[in-house]
C-alpha atoms as a PDB file:
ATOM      1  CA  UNK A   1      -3.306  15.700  17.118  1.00  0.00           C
ATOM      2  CA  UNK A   2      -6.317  13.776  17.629  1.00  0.00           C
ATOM      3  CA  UNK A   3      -6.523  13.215  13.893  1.00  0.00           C
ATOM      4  CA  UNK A   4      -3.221  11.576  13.826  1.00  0.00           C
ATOM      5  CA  UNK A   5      -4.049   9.189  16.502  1.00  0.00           C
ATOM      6  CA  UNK A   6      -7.086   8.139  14.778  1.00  0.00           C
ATOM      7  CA  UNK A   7      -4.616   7.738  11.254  1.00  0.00           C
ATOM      8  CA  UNK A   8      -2.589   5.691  13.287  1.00  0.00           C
ATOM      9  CA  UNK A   9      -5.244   3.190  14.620  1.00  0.00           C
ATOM     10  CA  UNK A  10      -6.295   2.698  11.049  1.00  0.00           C
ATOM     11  CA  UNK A  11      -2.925   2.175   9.962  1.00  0.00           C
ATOM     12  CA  UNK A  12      -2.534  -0.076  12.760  1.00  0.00           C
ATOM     13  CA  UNK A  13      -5.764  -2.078  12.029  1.00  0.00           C
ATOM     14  CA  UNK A  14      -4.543  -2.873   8.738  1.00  0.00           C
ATOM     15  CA  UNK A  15      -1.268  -3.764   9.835  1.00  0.00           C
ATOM     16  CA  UNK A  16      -2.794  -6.238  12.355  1.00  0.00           C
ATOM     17  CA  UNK A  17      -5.623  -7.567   9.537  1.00  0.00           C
ATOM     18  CA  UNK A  18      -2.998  -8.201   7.088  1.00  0.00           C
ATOM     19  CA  UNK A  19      -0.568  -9.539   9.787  1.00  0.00           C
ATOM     20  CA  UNK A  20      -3.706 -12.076  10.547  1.00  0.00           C
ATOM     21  CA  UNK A  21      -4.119 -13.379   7.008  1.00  0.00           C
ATOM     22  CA  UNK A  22      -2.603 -16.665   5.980  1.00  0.00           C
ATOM     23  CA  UNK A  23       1.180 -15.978   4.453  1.00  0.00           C
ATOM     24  CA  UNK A  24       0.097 -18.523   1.716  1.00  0.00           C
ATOM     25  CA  UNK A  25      -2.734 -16.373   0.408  1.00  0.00           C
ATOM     26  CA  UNK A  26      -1.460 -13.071  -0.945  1.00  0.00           C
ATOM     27  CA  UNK A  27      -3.962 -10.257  -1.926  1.00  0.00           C
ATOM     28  CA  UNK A  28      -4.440  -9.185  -4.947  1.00  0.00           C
ATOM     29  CA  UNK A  29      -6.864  -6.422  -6.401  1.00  0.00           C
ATOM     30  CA  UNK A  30      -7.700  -6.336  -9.854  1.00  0.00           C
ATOM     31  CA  UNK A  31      -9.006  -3.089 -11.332  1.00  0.00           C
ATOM     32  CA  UNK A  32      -9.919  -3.819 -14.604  1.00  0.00           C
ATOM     33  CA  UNK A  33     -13.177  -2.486 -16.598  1.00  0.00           C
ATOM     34  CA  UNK A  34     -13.413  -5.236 -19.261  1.00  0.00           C
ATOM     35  CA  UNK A  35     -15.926  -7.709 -17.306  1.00  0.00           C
ATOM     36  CA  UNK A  36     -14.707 -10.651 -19.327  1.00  0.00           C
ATOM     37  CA  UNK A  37     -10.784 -10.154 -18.702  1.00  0.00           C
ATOM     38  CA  UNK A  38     -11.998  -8.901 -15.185  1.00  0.00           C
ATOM     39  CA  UNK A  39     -13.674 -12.582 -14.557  1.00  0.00           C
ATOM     40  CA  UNK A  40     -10.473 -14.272 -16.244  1.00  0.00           C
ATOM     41  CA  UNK A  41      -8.535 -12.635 -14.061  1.00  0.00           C
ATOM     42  CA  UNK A  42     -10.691 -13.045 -10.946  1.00  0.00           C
ATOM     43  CA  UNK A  43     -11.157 -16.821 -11.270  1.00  0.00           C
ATOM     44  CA  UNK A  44      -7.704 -17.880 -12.763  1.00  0.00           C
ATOM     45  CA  UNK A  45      -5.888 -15.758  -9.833  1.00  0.00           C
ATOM     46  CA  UNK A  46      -7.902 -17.911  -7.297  1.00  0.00           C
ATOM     47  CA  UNK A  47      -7.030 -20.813  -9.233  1.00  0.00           C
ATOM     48  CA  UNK A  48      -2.899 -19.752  -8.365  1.00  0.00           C
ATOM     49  CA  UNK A  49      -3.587 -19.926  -4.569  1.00  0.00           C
ATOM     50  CA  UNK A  50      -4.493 -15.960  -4.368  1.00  0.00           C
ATOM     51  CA  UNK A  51      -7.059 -14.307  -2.267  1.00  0.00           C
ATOM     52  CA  UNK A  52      -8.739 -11.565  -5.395  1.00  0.00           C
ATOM     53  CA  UNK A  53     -10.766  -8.904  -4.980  1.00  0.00           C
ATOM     54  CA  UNK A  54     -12.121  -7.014  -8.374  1.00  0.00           C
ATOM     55  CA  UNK A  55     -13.337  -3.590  -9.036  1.00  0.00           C
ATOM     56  CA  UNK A  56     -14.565  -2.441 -12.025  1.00  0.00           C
ATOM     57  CA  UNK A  57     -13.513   1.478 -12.197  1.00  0.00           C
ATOM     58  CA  UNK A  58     -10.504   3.220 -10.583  1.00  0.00           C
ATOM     59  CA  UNK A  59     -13.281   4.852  -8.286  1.00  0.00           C
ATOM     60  CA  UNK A  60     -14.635   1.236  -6.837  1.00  0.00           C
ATOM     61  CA  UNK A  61     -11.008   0.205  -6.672  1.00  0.00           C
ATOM     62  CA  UNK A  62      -9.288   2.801  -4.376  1.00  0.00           C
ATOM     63  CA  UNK A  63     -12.610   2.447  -1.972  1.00  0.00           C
ATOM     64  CA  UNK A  64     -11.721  -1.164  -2.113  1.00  0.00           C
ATOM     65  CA  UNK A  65      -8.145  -0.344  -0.728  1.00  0.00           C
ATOM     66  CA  UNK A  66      -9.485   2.051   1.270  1.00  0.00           C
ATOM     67  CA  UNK A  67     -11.771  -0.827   3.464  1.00  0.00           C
ATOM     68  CA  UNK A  68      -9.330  -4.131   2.426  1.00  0.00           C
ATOM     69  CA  UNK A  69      -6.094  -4.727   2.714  1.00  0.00           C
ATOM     70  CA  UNK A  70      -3.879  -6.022   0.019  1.00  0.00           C
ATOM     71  CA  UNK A  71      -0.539  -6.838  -1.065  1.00  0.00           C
ATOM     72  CA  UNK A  72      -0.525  -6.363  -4.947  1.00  0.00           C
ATOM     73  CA  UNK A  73      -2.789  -3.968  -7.191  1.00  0.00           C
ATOM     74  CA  UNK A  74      -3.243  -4.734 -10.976  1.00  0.00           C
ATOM     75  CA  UNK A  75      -5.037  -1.861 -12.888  1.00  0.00           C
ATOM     76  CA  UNK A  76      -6.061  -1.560 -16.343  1.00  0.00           C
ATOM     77  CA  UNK A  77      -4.798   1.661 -17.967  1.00  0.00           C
ATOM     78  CA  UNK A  78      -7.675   2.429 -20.175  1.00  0.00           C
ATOM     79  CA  UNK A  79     -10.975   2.876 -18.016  1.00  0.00           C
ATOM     80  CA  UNK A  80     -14.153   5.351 -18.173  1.00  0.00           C
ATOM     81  CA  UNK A  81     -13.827   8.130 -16.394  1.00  0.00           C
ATOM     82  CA  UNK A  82     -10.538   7.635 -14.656  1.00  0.00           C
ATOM     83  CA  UNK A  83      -7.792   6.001 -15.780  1.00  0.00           C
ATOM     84  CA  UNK A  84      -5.154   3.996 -14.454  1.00  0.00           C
ATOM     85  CA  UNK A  85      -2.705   6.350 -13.880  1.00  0.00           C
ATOM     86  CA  UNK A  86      -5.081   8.457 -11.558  1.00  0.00           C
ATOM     87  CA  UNK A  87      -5.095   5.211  -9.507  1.00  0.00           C
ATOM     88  CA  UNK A  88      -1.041   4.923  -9.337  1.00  0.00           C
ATOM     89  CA  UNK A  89      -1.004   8.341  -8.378  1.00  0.00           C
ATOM     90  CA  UNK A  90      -3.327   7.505  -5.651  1.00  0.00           C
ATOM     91  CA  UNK A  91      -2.139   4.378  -4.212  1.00  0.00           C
ATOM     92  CA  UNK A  92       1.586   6.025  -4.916  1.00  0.00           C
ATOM     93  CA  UNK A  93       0.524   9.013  -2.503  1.00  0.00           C
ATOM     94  CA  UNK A  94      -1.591   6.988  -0.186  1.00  0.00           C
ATOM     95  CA  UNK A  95      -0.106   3.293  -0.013  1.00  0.00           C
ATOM     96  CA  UNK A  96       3.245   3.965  -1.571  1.00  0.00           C
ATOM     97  CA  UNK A  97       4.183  -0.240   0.086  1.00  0.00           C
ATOM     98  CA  UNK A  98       1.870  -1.284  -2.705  1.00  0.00           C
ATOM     99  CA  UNK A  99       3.005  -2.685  -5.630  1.00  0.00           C
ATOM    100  CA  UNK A 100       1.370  -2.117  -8.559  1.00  0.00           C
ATOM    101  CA  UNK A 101       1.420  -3.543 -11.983  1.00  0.00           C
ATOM    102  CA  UNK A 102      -0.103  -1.774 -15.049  1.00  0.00           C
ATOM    103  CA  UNK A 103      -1.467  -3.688 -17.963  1.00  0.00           C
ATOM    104  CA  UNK A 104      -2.740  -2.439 -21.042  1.00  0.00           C
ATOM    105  CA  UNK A 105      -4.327  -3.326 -24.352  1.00  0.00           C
ATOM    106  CA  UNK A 106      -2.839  -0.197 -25.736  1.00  0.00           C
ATOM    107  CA  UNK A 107       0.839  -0.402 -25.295  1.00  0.00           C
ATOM    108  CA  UNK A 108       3.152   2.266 -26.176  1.00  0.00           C
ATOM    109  CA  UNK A 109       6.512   2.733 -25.046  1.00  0.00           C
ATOM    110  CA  UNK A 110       5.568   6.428 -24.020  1.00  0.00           C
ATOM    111  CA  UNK A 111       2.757   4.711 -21.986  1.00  0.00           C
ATOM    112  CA  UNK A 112       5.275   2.456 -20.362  1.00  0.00           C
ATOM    113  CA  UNK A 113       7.857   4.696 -19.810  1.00  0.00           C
ATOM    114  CA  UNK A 114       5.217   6.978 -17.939  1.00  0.00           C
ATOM    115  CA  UNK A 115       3.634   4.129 -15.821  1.00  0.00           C
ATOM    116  CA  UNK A 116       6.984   2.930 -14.776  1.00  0.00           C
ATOM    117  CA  UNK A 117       8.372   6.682 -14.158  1.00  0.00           C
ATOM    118  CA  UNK A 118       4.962   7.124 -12.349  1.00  0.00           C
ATOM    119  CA  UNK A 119       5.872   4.457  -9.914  1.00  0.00           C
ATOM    120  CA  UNK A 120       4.160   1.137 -11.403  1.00  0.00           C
ATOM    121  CA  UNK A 121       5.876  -2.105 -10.306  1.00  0.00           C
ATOM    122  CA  UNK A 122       5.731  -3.483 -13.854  1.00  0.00           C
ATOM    123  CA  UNK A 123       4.018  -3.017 -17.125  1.00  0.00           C
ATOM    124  CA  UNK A 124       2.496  -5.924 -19.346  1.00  0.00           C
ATOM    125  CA  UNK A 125       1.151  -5.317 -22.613  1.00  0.00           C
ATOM    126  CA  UNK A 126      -1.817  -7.136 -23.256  1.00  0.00           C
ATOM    127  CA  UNK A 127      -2.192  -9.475 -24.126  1.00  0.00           C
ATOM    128  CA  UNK A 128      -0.057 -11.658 -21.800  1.00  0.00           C
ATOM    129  CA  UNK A 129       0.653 -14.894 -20.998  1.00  0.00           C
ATOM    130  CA  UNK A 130      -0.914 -16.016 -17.120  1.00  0.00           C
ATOM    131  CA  UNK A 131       2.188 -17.524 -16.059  1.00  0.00           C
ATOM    132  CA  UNK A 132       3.763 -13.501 -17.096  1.00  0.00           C
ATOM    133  CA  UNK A 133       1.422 -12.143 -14.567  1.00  0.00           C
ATOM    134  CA  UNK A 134       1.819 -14.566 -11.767  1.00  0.00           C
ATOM    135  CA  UNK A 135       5.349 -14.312 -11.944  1.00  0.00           C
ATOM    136  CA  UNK A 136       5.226  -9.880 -11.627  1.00  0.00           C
ATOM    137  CA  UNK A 137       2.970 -10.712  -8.942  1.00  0.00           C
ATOM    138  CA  UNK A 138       5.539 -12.744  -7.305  1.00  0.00           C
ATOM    139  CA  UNK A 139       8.109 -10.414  -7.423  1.00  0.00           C
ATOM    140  CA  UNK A 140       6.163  -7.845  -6.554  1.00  0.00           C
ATOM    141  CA  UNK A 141       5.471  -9.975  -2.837  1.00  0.00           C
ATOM    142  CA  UNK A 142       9.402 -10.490  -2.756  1.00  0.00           C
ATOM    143  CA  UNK A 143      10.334  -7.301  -3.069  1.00  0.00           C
ATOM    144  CA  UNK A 144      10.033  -4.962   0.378  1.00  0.00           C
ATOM    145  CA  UNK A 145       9.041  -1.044   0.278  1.00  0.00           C
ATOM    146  CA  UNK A 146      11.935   1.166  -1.035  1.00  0.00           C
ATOM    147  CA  UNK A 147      14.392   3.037   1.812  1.00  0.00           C
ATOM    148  CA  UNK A 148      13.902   6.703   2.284  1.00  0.00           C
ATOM    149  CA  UNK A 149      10.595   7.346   0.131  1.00  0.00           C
ATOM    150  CA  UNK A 150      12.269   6.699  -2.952  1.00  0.00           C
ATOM    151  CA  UNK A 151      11.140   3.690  -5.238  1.00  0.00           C
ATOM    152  CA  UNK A 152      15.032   3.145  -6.750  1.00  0.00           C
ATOM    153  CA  UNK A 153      15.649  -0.559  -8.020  1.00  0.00           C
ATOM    154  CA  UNK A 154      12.737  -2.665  -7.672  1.00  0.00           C
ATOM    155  CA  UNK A 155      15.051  -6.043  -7.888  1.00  0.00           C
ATOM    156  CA  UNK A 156      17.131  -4.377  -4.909  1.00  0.00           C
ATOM    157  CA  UNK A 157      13.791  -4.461  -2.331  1.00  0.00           C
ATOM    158  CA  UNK A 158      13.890  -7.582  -0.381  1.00  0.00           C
ATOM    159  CA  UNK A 159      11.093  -8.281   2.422  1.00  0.00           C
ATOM    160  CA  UNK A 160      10.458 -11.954   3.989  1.00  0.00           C
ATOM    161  CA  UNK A 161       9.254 -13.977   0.802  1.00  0.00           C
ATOM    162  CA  UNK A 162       5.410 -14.376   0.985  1.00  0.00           C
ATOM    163  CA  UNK A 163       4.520 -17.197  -1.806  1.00  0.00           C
ATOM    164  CA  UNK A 164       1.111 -18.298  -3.153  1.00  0.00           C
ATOM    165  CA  UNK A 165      -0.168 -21.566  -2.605  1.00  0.00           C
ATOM    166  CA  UNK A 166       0.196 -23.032  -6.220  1.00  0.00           C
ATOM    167  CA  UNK A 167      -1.026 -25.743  -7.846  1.00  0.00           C
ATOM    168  CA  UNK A 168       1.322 -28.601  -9.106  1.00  0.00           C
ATOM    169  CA  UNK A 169       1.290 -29.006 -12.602  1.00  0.00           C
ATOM    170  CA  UNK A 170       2.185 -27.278 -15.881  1.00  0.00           C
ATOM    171  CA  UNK A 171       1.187 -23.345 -16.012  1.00  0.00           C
ATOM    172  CA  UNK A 172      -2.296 -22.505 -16.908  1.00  0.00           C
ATOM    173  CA  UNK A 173      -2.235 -19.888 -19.930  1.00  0.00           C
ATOM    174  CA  UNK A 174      -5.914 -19.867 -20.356  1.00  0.00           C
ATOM    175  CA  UNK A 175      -7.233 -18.127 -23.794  1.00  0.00           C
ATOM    176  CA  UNK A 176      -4.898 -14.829 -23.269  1.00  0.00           C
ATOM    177  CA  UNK A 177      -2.249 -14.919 -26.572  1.00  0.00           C
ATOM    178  CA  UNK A 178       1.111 -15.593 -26.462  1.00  0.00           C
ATOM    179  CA  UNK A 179       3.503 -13.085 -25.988  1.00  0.00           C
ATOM    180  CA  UNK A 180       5.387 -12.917 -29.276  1.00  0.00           C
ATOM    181  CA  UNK A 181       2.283 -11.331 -30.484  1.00  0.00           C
ATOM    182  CA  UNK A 182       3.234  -7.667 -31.302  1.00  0.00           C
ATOM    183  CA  UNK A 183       3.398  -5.560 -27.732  1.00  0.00           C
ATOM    184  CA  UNK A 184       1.852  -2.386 -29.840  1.00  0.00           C
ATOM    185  CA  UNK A 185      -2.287  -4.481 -30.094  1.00  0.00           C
END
């Protein structure tokens, strides 16, 4: 009984941390192995008004949600070691509030089907456009926890909207491709 006191005071703590943060600055974790996109990502996410944290293996990314809070999670599929889909499963048994949104460089539908079945938020192919990913992330911060344990409808989740501070001015779309490249790369 003790034990679930304690899992409530840390459940609590992050409550009251993430209640504390700024509405404006959203959290985002990026798991992603590739250091390069992993900057990119890091730097142009900041740029949109977001508060980013990085990891650079599943591993180093569930101890980051294990010590930070965060609102969004975007993992690479293809990593040493572990994968991406050993993360979703993890944050799906262990933070199932979190949204997460797979990307890839290896896009199959199979691999899509099974991310989304698996309980991703959404799945880009990379590569994608910037503006693509900001706007998952911000319907992934509209959208509330599902009713009842089960995911259903992602569009039919609807929590107090929590917006990032963004810049004015045209989107940003950096040096990632457009997407009518072929989703298959």
């Amino acid at each position: 009984m003790e034990q679930a006191g304690l899992l409530g005071t840390v459940g609590d703590e992050r409550r009251i941390q993430t209640a504390g943060a700024d509405l404006d600055e959203a959290r985002v974790l990026v798991v992603e192995d590739d250091d390069a996109m992993r900057a990119f990502l890091d730097e142009s996410l900041r740029e949109e008004g977001y508060v980013v944290r990085t990891a650079s293996s599943t591993y180093t990314g569930f101890l980051t949600l294990l010590g930070d809070p965060i609102d969004v999670l975007v993992v690479d599929w293809k990593m040493p070691a572990l994968d991406g889909f050993a993360l979703l499963s993890a944050v799906r048994r262990c933070y199932p509030e979190i949204p997460v949104i797979f990307v890839t460089a290896f896009a199959r539908p199979d691999v899509a089907r099974r991310a989304l079945l698996s309980g991703a938020f959404a799945f880009l192919p990379k590569p994608f456009r910037l503006s693509v990913l900001v706007a998952e992330i911000q319907r992934a911060l509209n959208a509330g926890p599902p009713q009842g344990g089960e995911r259903g409808d992602p569009s039919a989740w609807q929590r107090p909207s929590r917006s990032a501070a963004r810049r004015d001015g045209p989107d940003r779309e950096g040096p990632i491709d457009p997407p009518d490249r072929a989703a298959s790369e």
